[in-house]
Protein backbone atom coordinates (compact mmCIF):
# COMPACT_ATOMS: atom_id res chain seq x y z
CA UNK A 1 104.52 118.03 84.68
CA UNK A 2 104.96 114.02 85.10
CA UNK A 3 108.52 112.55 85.48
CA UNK A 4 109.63 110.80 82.41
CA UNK A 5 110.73 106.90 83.29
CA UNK A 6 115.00 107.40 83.45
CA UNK A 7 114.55 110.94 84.20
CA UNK A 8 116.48 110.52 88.31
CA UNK A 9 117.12 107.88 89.68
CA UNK A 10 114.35 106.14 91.55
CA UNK A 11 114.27 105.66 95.02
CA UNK A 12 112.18 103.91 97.15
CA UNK A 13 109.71 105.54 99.94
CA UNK A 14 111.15 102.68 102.80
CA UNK A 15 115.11 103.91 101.67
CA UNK A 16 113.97 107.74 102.35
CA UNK A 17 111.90 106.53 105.55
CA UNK A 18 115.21 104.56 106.91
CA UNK A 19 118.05 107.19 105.99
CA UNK A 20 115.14 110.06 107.93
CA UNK A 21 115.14 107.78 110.68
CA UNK A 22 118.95 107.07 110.78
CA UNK A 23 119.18 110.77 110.97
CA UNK A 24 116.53 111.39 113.50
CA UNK A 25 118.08 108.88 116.01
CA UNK A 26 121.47 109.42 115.24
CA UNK A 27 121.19 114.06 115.76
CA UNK A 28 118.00 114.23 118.04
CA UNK A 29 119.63 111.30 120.58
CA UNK A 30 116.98 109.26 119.99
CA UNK A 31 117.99 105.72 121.59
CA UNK A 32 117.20 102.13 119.20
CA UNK A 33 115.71 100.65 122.01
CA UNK A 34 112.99 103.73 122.86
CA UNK A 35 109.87 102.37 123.13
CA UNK A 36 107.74 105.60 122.10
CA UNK A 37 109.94 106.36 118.77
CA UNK A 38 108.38 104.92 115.49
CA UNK A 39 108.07 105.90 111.73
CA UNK A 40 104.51 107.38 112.55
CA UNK A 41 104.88 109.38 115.71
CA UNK A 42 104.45 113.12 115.18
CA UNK A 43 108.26 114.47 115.89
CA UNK A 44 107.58 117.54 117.10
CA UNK A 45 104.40 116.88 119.93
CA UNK A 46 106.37 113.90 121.20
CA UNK A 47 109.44 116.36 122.05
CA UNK A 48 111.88 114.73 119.14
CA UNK A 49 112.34 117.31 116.97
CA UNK A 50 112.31 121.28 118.21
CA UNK A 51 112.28 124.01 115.92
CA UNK A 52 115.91 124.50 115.43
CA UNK A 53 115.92 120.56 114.44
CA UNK A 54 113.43 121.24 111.59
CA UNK A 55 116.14 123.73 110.11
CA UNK A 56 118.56 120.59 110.38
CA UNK A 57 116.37 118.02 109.44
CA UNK A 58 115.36 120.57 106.28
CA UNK A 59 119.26 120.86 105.40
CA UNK A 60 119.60 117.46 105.73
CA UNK A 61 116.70 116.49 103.52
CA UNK A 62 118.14 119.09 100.63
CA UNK A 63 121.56 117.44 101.56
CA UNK A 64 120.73 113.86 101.44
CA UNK A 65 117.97 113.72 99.03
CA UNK A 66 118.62 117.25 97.12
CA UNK A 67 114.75 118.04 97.62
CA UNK A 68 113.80 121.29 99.19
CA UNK A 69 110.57 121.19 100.90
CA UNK A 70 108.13 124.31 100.49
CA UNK A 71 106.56 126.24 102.64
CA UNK A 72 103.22 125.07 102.15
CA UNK A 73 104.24 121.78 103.12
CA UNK A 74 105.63 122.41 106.81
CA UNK A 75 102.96 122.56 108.26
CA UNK A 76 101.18 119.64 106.95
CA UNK A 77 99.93 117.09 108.58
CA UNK A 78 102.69 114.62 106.97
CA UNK A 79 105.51 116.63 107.76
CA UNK A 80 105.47 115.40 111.52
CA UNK A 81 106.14 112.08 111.06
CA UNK A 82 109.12 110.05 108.96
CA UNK A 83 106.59 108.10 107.24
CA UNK A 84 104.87 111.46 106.17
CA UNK A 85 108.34 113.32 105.25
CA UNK A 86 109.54 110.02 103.25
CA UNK A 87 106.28 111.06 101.42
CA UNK A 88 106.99 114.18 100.34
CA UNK A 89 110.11 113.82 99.74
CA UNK A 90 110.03 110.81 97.48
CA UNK A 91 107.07 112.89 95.81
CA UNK A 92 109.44 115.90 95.21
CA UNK A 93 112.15 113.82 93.56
């Protein structure tokens, strides 16, 4: 079923990408100045984001954004990165 225009409020991708990575750096104690860190990195293989931090980042996501993401989705490919969550989540809205 499409969205109707008016229907939520509209937000953009790069606003979900920045308040993901706010949230990242900010409960994972990942440092501004870490040279490895970006948008596109895959969270979990570089050792950012463990298992118990998906359950946070997930309650976060349904917090902040009030999206849940399902199952089918977790293990995507996009789901490892900020850029690819920002995806899915600005899809869900």
């Amino acid at each position: 079923m499409a969205r109707e225009a008016g229907d939520k409020p509209t937000v953009d991708v790069s606003e979900i990408e920045r308040s993901l990575e706010d949230f990242v750096r900010r409960s994972f104690d990942v440092s501004a100045d870490d040279p490895r860190f970006s948008r596109t990195i895959d969270l979990y293989t570089a050792g950012y984001v463990d298992s118990l931090g998906v359950v946070e980042l997930l309650a976060f996501i349904d917090r902040q954004f009030g999206v849940e993401i399902p199952e089918r989705l977790l293990a995507s490919d996009d789901f490892s990165s900020v850029q690819g969550i920002a995806r899915i989540v600005h899809e869900l809205m």
